[in-house]
PDB file of N, CA and C in Angstrom:
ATOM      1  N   UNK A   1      46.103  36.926 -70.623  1.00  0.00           N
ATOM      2  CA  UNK A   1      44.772  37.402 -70.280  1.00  0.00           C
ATOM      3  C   UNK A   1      44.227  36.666 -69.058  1.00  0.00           C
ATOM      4  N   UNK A   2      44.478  35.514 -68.916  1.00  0.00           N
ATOM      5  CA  UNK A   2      43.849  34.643 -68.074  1.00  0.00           C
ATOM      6  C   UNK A   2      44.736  34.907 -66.405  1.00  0.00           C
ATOM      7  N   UNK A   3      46.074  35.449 -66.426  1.00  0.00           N
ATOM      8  CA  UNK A   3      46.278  35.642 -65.515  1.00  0.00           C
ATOM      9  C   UNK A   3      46.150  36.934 -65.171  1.00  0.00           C
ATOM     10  N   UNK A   4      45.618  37.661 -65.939  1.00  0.00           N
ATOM     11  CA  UNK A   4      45.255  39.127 -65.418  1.00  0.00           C
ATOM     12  C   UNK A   4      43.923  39.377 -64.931  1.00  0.00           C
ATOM     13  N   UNK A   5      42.977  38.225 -65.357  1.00  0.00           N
ATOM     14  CA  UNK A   5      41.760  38.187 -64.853  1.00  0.00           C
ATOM     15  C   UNK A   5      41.782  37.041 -63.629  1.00  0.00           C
ATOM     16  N   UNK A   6      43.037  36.691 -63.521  1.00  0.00           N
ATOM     17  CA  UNK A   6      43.029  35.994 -61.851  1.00  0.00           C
ATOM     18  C   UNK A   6      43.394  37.083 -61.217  1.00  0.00           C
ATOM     19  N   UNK A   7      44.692  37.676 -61.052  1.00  0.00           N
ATOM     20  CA  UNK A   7      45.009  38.755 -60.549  1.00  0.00           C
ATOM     21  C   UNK A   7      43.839  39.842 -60.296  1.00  0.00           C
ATOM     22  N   UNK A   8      42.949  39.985 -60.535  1.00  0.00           N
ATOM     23  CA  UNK A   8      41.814  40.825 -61.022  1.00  0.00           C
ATOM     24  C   UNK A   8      41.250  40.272 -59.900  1.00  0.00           C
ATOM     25  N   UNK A   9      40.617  39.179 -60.631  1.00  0.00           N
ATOM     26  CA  UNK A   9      39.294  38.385 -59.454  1.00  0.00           C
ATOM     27  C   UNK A   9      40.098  38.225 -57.723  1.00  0.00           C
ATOM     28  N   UNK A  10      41.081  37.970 -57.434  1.00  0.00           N
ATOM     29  CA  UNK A  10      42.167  38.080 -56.411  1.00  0.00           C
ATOM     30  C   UNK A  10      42.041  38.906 -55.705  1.00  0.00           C
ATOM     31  N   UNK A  11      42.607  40.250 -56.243  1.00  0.00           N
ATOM     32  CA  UNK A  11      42.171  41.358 -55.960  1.00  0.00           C
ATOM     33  C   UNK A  11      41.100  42.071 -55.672  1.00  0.00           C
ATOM     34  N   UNK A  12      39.918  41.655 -56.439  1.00  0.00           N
ATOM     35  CA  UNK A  12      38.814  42.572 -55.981  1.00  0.00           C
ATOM     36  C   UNK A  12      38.411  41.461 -54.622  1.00  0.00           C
ATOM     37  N   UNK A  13      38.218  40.309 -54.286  1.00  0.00           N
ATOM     38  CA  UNK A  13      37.623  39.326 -53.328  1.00  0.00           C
ATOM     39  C   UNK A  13      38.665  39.743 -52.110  1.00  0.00           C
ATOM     40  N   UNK A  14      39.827  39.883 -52.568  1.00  0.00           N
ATOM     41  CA  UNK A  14      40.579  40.414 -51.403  1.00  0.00           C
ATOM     42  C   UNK A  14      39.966  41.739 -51.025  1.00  0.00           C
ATOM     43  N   UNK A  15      39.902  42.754 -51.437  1.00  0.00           N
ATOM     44  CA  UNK A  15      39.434  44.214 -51.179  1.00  0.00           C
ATOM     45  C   UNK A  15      38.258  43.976 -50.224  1.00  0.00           C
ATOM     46  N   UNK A  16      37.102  43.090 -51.088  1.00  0.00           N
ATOM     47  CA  UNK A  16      35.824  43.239 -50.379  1.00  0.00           C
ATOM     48  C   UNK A  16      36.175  42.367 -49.029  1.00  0.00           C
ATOM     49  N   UNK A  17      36.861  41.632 -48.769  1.00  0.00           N
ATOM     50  CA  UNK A  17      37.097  40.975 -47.687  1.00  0.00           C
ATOM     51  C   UNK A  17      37.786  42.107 -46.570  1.00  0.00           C
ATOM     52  N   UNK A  18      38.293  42.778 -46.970  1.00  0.00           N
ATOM     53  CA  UNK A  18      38.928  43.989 -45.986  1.00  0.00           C
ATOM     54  C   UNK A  18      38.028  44.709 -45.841  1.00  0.00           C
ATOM     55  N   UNK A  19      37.354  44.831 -46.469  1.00  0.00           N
ATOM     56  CA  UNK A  19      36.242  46.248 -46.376  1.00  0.00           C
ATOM     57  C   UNK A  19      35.052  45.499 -45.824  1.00  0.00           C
ATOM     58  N   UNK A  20      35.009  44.320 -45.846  1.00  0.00           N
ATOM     59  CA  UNK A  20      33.542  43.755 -44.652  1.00  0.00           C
ATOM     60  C   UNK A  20      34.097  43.383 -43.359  1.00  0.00           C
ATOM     61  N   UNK A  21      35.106  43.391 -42.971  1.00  0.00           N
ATOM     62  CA  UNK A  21      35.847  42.760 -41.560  1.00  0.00           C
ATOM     63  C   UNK A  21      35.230  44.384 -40.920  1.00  0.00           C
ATOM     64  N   UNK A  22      36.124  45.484 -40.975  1.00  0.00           N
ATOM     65  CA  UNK A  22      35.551  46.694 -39.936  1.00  0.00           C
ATOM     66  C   UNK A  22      34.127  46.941 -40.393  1.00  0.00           C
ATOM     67  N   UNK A  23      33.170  46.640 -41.526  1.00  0.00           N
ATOM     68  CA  UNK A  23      32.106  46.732 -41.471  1.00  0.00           C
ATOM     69  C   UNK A  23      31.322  46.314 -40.100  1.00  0.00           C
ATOM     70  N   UNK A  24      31.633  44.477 -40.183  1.00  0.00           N
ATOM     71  CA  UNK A  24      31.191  43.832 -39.080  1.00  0.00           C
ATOM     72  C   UNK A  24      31.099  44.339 -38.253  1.00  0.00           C
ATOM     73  N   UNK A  25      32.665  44.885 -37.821  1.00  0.00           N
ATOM     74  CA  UNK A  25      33.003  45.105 -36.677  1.00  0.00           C
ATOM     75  C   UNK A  25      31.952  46.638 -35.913  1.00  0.00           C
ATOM     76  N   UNK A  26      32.145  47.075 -37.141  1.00  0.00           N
ATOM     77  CA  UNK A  26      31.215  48.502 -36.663  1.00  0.00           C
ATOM     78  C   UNK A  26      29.650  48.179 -36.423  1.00  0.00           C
ATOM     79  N   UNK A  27      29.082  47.066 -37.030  1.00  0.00           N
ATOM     80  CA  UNK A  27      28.105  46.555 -36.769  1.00  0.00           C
ATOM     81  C   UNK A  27      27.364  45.685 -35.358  1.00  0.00           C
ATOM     82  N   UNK A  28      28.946  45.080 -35.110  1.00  0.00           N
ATOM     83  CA  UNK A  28      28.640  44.858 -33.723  1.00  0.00           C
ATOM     84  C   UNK A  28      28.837  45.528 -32.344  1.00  0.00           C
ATOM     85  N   UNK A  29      29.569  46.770 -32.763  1.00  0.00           N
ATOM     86  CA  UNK A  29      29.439  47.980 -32.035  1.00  0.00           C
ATOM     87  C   UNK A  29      28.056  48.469 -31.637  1.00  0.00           C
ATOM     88  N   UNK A  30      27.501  48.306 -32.765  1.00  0.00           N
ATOM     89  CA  UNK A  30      25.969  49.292 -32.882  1.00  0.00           C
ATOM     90  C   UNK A  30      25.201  48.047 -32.138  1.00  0.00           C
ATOM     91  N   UNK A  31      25.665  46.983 -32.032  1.00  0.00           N
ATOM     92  CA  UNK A  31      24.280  45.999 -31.643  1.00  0.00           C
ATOM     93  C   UNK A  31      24.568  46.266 -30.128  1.00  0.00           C
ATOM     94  N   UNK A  32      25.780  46.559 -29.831  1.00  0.00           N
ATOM     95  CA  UNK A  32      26.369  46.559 -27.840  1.00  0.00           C
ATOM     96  C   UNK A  32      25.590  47.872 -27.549  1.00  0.00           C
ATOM     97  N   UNK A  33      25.938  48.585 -28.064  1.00  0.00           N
ATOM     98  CA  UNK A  33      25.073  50.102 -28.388  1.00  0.00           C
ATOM     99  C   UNK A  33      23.690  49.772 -28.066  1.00  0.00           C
ATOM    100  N   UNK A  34      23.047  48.989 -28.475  1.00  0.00           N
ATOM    101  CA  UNK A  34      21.879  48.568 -28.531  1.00  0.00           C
ATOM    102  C   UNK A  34      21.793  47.731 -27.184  1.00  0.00           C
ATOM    103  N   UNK A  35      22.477  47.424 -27.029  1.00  0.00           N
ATOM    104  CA  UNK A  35      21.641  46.494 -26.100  1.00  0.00           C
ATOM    105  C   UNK A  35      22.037  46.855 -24.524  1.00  0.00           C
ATOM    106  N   UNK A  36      23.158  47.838 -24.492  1.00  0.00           N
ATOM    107  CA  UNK A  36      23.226  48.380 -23.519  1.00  0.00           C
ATOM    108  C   UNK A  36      22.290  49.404 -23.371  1.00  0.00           C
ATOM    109  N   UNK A  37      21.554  50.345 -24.299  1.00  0.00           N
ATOM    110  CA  UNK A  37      20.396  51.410 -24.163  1.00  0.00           C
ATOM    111  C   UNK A  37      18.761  50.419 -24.035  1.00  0.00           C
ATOM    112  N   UNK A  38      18.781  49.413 -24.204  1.00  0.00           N
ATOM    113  CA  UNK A  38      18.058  48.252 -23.678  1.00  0.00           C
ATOM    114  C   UNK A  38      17.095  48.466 -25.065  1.00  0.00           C
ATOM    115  N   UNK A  39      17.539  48.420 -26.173  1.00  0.00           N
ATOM    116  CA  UNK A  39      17.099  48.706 -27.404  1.00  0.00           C
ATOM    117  C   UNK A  39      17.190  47.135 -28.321  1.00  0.00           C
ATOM    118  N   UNK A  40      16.358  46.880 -29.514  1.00  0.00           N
ATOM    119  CA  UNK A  40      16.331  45.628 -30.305  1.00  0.00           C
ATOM    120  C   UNK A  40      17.862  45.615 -30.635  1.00  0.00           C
ATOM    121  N   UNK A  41      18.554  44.679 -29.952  1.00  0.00           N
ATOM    122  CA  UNK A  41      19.653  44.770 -30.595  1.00  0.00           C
ATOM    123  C   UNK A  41      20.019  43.006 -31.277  1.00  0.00           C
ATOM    124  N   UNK A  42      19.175  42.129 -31.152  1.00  0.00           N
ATOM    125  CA  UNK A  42      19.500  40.728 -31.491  1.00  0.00           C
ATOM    126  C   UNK A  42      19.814  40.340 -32.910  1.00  0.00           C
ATOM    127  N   UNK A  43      18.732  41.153 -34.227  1.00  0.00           N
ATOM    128  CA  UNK A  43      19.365  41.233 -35.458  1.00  0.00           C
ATOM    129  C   UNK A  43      20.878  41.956 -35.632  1.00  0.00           C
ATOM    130  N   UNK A  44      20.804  42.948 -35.009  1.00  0.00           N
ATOM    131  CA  UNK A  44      21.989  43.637 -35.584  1.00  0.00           C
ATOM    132  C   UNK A  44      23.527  42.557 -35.275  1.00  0.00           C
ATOM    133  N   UNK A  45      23.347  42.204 -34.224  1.00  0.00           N
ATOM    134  CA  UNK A  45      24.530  41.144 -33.824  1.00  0.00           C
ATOM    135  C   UNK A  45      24.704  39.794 -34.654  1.00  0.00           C
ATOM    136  N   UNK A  46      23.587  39.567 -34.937  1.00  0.00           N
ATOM    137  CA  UNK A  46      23.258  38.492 -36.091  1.00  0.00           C
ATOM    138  C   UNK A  46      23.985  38.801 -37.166  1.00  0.00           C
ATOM    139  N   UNK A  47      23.691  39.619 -37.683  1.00  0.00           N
ATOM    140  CA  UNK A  47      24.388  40.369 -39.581  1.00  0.00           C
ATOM    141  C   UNK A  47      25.923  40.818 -38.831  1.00  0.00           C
ATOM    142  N   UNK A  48      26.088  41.336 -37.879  1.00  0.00           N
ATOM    143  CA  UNK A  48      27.705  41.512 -37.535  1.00  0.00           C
ATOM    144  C   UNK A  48      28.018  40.211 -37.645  1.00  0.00           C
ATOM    145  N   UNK A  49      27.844  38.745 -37.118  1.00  0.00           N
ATOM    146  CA  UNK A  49      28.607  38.173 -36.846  1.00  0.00           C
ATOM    147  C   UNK A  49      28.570  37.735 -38.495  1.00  0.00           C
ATOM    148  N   UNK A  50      27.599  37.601 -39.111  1.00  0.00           N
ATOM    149  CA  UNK A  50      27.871  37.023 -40.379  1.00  0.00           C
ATOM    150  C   UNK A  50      28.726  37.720 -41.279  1.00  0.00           C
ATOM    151  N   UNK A  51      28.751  39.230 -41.274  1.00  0.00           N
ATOM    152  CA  UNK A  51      29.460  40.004 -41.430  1.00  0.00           C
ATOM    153  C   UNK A  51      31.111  40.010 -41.576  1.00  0.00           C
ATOM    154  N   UNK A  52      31.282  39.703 -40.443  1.00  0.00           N
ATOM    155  CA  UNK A  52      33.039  39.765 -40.018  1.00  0.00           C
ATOM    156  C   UNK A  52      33.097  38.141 -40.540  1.00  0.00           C
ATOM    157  N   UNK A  53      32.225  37.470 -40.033  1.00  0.00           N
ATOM    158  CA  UNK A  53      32.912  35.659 -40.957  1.00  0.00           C
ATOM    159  C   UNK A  53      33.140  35.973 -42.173  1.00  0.00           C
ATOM    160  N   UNK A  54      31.944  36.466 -42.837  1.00  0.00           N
ATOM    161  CA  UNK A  54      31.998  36.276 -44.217  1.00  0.00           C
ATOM    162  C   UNK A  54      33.430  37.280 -45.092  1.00  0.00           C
ATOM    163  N   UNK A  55      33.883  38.541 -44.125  1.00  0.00           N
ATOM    164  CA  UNK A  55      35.145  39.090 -44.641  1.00  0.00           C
ATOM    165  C   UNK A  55      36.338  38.423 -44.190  1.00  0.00           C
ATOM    166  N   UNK A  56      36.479  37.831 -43.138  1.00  0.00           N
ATOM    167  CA  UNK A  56      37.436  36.671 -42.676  1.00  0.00           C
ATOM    168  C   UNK A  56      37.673  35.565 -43.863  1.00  0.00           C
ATOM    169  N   UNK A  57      36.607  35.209 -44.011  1.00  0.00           N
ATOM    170  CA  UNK A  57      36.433  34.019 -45.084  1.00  0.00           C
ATOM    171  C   UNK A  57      37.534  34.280 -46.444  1.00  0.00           C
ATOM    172  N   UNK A  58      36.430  35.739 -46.928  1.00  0.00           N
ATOM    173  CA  UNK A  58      37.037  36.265 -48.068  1.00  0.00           C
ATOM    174  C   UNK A  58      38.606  35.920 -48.102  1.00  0.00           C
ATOM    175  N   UNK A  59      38.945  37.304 -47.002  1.00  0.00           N
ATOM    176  CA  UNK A  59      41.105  36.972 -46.948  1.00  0.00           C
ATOM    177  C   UNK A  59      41.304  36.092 -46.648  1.00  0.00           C
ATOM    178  N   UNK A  60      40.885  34.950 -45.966  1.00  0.00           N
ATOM    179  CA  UNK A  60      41.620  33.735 -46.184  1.00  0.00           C
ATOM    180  C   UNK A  60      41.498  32.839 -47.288  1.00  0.00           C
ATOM    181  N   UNK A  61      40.467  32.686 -48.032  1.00  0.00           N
ATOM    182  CA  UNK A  61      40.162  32.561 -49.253  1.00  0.00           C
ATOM    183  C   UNK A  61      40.923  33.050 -50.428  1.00  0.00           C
ATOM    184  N   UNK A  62      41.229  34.243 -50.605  1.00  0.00           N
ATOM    185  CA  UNK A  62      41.628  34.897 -51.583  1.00  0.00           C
ATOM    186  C   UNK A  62      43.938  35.038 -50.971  1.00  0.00           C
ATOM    187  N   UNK A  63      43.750  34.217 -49.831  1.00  0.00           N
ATOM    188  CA  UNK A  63      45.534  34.126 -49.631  1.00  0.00           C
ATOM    189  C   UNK A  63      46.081  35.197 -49.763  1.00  0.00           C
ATOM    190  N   UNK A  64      45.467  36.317 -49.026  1.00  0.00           N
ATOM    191  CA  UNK A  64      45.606  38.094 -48.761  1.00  0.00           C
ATOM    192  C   UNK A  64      47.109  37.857 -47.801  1.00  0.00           C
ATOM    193  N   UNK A  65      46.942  36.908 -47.082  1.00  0.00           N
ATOM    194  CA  UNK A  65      48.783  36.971 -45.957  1.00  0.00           C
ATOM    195  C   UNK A  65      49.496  36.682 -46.621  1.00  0.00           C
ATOM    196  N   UNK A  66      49.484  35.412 -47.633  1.00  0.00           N
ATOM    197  CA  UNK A  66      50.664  35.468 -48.579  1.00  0.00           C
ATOM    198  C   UNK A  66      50.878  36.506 -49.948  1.00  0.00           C
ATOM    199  N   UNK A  67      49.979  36.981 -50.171  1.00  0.00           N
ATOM    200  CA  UNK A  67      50.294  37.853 -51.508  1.00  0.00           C
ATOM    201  C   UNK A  67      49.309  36.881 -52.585  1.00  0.00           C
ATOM    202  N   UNK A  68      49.947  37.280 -53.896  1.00  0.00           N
ATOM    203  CA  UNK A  68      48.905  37.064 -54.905  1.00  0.00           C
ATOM    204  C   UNK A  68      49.624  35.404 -55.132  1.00  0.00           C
ATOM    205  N   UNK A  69      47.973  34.734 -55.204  1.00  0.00           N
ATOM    206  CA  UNK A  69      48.753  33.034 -55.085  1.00  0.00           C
ATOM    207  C   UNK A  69      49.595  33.117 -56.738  1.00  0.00           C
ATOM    208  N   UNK A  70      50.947  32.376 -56.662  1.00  0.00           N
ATOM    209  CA  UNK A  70      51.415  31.617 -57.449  1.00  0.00           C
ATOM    210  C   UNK A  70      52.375  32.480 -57.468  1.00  0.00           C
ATOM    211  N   UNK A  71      52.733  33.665 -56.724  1.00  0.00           N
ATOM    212  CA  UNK A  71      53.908  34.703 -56.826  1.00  0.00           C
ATOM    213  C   UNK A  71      54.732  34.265 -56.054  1.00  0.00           C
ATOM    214  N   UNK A  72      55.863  34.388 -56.822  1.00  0.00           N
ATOM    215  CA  UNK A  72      57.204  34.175 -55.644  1.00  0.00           C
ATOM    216  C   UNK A  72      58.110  34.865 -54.588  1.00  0.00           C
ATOM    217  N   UNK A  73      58.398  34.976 -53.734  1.00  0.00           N
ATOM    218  CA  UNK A  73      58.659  35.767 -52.946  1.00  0.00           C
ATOM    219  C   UNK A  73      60.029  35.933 -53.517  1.00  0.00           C
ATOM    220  N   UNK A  74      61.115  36.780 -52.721  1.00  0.00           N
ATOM    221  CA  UNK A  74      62.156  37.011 -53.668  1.00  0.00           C
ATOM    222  C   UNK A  74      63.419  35.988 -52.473  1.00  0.00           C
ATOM    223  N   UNK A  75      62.615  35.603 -51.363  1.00  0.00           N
ATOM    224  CA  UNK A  75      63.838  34.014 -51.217  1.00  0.00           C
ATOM    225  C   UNK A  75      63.624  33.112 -52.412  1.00  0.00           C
ATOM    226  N   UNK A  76      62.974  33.048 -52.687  1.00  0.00           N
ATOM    227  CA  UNK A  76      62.097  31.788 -53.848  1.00  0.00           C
ATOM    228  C   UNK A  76      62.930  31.702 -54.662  1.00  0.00           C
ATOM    229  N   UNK A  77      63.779  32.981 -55.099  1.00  0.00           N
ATOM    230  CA  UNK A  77      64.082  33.286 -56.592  1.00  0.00           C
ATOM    231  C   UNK A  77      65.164  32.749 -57.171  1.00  0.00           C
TER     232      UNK A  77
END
């Protein structure tokens, strides 16, 4: 049970970490958007940048390049 609710928690922190990186990213689109039409664009760049850190964070956090921590690769084996 306990490793299915790591696998679990793993998984979902990984997901949301993928799914806030192009958030950001689309966010700081909209702020260039902004500030090239000479529009408020200083919040929006603000929440992008926190944005893309905070999904960066996530996958590196949650060890999304190596796979699910404590799994062995099949040199390992």
């Amino acid at each position: 049970m306990n490793l299915r609710k790591n696998k679990l928690t793993w998984y979902i922190t990984a997901q949301i970490g993928v799914l806030m990186f192009p958030f950001g990213l689309c966010l700081l689109g909209e702020s260039i958007t902004r500030r090239i039409n000479g529009e408020p664009w200083f919040w929006w760049g603000t929440v992008s940048l926190a944005v893309i850190n905070a999904g960066l964070g996530l996958m590196i956090e949650s060890g999304l390049i190596g796979g699910f921590p404590g799994k062995k690769s099949e040199e390992e084996s």
